[in-house]
C-alpha atoms as a PDB file:
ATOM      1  CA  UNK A   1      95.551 104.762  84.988  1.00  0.00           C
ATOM      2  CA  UNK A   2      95.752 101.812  87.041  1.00  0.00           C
ATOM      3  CA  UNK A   3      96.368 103.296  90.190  1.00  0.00           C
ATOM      4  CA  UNK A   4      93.804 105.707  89.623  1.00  0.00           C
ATOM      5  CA  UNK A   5      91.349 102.811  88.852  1.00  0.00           C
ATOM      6  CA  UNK A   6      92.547 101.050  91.787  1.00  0.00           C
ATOM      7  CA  UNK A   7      91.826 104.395  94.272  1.00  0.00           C
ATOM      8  CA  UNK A   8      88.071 104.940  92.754  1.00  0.00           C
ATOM      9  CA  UNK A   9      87.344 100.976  93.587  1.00  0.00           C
ATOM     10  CA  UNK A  10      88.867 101.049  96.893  1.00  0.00           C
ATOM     11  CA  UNK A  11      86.575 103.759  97.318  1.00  0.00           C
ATOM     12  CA  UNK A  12      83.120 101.557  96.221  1.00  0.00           C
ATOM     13  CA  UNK A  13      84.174  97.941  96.609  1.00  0.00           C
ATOM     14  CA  UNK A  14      85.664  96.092  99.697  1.00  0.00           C
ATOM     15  CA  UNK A  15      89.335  95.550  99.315  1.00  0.00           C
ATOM     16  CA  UNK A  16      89.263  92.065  98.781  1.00  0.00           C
ATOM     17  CA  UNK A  17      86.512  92.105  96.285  1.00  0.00           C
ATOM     18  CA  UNK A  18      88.662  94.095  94.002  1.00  0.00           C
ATOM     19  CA  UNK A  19      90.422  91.949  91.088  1.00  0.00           C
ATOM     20  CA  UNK A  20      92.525  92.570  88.719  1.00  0.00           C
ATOM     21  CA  UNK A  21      89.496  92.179  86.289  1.00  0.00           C
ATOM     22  CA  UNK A  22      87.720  94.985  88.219  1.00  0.00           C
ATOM     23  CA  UNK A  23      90.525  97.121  88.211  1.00  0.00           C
ATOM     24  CA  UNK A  24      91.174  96.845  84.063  1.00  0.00           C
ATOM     25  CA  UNK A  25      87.565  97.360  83.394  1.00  0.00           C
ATOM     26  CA  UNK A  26      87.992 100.996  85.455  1.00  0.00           C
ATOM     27  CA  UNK A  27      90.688 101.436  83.355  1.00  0.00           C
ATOM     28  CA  UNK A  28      89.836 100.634  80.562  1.00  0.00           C
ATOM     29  CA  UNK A  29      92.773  98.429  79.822  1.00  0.00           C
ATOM     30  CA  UNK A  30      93.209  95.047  79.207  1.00  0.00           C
ATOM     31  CA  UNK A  31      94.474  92.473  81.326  1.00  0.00           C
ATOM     32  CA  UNK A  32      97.900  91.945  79.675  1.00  0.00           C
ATOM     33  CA  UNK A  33      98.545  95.550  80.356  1.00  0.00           C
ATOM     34  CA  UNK A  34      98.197  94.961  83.920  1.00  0.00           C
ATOM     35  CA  UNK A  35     100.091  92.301  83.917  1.00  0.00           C
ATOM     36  CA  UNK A  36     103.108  94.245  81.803  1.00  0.00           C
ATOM     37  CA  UNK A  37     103.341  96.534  84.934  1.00  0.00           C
ATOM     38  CA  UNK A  38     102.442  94.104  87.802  1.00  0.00           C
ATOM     39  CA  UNK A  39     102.659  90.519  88.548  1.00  0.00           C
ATOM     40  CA  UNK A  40      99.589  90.776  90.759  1.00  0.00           C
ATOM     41  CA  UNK A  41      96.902  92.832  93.102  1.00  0.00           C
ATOM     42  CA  UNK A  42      99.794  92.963  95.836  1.00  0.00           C
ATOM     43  CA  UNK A  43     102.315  93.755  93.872  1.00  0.00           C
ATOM     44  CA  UNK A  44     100.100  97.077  92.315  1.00  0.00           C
ATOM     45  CA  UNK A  45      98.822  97.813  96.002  1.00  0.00           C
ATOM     46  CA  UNK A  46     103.063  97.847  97.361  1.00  0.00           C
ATOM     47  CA  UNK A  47     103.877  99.928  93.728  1.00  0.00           C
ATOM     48  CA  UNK A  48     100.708 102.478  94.918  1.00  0.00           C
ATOM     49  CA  UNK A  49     101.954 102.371  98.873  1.00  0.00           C
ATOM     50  CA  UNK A  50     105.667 103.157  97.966  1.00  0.00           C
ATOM     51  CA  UNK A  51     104.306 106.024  95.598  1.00  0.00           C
ATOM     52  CA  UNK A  52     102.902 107.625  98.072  1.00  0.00           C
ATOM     53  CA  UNK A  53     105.564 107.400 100.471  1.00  0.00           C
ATOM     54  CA  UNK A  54     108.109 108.699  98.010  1.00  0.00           C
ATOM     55  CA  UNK A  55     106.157 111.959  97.429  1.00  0.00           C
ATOM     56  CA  UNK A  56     106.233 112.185 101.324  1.00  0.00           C
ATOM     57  CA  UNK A  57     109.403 111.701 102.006  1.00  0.00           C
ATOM     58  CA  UNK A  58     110.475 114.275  98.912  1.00  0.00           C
ATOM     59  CA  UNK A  59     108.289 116.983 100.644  1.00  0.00           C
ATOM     60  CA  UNK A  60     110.116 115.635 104.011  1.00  0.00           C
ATOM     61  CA  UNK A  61     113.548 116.571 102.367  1.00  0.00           C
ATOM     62  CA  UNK A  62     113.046 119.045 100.455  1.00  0.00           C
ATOM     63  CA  UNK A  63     113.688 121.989 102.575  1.00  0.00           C
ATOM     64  CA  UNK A  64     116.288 119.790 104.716  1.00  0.00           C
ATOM     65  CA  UNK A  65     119.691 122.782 103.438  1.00  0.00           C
ATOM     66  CA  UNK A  66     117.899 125.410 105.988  1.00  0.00           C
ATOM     67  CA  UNK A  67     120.074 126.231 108.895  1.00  0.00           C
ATOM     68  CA  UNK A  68     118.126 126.428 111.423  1.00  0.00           C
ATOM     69  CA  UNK A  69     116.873 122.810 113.097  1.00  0.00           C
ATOM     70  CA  UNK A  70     113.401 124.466 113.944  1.00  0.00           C
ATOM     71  CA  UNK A  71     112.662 126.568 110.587  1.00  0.00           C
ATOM     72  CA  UNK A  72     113.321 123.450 108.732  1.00  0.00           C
ATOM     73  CA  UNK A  73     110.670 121.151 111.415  1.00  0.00           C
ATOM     74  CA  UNK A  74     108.067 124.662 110.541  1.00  0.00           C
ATOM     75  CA  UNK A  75     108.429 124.527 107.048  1.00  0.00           C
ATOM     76  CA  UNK A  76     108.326 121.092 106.555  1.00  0.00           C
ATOM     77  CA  UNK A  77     105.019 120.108 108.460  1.00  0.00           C
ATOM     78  CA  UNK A  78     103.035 122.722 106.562  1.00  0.00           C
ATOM     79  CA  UNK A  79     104.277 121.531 103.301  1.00  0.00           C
ATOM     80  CA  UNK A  80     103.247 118.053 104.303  1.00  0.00           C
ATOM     81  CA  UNK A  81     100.238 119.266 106.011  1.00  0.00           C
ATOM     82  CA  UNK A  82      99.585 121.360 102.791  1.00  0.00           C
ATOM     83  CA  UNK A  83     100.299 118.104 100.677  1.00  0.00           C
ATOM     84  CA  UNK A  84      97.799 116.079 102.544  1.00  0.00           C
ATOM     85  CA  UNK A  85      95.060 118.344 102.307  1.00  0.00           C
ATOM     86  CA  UNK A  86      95.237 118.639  98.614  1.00  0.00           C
ATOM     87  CA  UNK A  87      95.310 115.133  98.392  1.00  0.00           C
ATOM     88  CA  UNK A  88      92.756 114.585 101.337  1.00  0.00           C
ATOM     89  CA  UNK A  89      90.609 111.752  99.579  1.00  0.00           C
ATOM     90  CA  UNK A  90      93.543 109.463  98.904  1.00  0.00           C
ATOM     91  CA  UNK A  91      94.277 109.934 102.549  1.00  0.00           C
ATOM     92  CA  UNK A  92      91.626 109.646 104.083  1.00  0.00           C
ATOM     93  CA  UNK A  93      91.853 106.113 102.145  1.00  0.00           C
ATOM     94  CA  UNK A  94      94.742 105.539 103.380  1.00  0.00           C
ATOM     95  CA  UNK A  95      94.817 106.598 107.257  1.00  0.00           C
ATOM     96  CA  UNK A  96      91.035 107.076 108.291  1.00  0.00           C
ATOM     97  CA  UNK A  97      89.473 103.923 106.470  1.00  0.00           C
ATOM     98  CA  UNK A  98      92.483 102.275 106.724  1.00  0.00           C
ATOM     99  CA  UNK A  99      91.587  99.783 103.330  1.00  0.00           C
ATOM    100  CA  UNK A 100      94.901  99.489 102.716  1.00  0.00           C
ATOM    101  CA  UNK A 101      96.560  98.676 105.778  1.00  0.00           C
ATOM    102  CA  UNK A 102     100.140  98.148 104.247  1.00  0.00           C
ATOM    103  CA  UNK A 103     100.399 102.494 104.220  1.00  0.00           C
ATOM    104  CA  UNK A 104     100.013 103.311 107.845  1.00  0.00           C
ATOM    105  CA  UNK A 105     103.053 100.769 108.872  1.00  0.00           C
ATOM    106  CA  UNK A 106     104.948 102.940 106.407  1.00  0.00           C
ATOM    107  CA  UNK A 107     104.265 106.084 106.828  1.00  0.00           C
ATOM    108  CA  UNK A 108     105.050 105.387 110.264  1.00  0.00           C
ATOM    109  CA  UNK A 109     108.396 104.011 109.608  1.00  0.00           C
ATOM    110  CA  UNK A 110     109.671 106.685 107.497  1.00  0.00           C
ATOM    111  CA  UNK A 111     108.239 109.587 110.526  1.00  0.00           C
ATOM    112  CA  UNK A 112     110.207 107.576 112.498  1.00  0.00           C
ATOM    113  CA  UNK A 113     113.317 107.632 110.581  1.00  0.00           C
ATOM    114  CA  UNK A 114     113.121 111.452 110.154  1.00  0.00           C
ATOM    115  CA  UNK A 115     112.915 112.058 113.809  1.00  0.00           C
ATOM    116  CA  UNK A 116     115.939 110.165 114.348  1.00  0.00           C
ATOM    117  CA  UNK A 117     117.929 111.926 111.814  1.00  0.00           C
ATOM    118  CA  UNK A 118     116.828 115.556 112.719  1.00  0.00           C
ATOM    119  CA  UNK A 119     117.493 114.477 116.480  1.00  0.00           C
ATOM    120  CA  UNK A 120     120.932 114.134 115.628  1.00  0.00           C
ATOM    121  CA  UNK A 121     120.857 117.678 114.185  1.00  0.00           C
ATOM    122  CA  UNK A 122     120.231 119.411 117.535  1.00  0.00           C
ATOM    123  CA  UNK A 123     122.866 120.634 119.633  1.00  0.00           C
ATOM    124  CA  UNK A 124     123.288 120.186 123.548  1.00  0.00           C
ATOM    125  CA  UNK A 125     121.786 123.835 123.918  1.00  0.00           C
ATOM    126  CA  UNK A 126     118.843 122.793 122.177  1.00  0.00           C
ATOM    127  CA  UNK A 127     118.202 120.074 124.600  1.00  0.00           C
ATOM    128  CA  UNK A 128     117.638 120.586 128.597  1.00  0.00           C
ATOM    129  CA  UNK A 129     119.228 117.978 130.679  1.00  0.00           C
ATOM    130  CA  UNK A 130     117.122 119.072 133.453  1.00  0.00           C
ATOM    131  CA  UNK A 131     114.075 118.115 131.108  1.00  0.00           C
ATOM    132  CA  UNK A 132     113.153 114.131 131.979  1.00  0.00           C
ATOM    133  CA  UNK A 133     112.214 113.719 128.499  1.00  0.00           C
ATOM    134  CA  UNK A 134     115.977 113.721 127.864  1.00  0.00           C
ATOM    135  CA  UNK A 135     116.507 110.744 129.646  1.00  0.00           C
ATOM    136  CA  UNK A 136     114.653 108.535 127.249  1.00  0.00           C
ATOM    137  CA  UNK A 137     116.203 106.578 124.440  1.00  0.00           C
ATOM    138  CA  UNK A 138     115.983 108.640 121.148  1.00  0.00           C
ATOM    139  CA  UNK A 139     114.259 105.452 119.542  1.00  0.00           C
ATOM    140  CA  UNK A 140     111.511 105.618 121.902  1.00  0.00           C
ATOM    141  CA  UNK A 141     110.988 109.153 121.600  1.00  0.00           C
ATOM    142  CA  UNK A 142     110.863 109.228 118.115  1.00  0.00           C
ATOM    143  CA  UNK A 143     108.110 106.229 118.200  1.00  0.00           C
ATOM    144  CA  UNK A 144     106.046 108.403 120.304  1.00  0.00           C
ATOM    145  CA  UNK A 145     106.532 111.302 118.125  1.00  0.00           C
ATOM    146  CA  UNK A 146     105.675 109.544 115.004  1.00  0.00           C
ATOM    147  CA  UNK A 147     102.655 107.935 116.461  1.00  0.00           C
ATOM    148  CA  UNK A 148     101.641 111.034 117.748  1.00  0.00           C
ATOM    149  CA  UNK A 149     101.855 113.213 114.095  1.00  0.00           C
ATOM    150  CA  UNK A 150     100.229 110.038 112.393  1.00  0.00           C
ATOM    151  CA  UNK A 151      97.563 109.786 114.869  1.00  0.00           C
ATOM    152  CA  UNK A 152      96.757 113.554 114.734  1.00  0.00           C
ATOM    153  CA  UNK A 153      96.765 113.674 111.169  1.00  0.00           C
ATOM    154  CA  UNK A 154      94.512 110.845 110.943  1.00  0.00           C
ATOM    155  CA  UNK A 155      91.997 112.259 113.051  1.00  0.00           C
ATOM    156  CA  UNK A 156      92.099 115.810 111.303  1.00  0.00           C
ATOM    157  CA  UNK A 157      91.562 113.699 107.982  1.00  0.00           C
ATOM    158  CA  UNK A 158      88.872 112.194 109.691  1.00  0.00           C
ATOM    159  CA  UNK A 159      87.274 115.139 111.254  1.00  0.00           C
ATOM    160  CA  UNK A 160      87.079 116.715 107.480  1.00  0.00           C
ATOM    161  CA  UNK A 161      89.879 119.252 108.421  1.00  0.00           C
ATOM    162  CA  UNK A 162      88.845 121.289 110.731  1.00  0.00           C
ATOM    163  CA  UNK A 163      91.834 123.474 111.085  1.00  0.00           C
ATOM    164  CA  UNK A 164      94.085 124.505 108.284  1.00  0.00           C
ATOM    165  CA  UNK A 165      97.334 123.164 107.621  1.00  0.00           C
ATOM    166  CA  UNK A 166      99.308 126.011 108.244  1.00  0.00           C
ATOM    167  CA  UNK A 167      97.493 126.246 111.788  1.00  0.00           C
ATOM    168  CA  UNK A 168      97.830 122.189 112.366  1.00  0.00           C
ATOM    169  CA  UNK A 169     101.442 122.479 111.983  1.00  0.00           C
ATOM    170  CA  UNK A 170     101.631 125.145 114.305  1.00  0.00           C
ATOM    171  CA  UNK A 171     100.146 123.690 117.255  1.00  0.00           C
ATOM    172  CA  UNK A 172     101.827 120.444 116.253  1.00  0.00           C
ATOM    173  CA  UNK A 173     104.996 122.069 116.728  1.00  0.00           C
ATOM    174  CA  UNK A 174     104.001 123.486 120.259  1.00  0.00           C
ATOM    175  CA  UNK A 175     104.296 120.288 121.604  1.00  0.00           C
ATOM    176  CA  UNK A 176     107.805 120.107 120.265  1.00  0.00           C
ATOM    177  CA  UNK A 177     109.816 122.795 121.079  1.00  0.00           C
END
């Protein structure tokens, strides 16, 4: 109930008008109950934020026992394509507005982290050394990669979906493979 009090504000109010009084009002809690769950604002905002992340990076791993490097990348970019669409007004909160500027950092961060670890899943066929994007360090690549599906996904948000997820992924993973 908090969160959910929290999300409609963000959505009315500028961030830093919002209070914790604000927030129990929407709720329709009191102010002890807040402060049973949450020290303060920050502390709700980082317990929202890691939320979020959590369902993403369950939807990242969920499909991760496939064999195949590339049917796992497919599958898992239209579930979290499909994921952000049905939840399209909490991101667009997130990513487009950008009120809470502690998510995109994050979100980041963990895209990164699962490009590294899928990078160490392909094999030396699945990589061409004649390719000059081989010759650049695996961090950096992933970086660009992550900034690159963040970015996009942003701007789709942004743009009121233009495309469908299923179709987003796809072209997505044209520039991949």
């Amino acid at each position: 109930m908090i969160h959910d009090a929290f999300f409609e504000l963000i959505q009315e109010v500028e961030f830093r008008k919002i209070s914790v009084n604000l927030i129990t009002t929407r709720a329709g809690i009191n102010r002890v109950t807040f402060y049973l769950h949450y020290k303060d604002i920050e502390d709700m905002i980082d317990s929202f934020v890691n939320e979020m992340i959590n369902e993403i990076e369950t939807i990242l791993l969920e499909k991760q026992k496939e064999q195949n490097i590339n049917d796992y990348v497919r599958s898992t970019l239209v579930n979290l394509m499909e994921y952000i669409a049905s939840h399209a007004k909490v991101y667009k909160v997130l990513l487009v507005s950008k009120k809470i500027p502690v998510f995109t950092p994050k979100f980041l961060e963990l895209m990164v982290q699962l490009i590294l670890k899928n990078n160490e899943y392909k094999s030396p066929s699945e990589s061409n050394a004649q390719n000059p994007i081989s010759t650049v360090p695996r961090e950096i690549t992933a970086w660009y990669g992550a900034s690159a599906l963040v970015g996009t996904i942003s701007l789709w948000l942004g743009n009121d979906m233009p495309y469908s997820p299923h179709y987003l992924a796809s072209q997505i993973i044209k520039f991949n493979l």
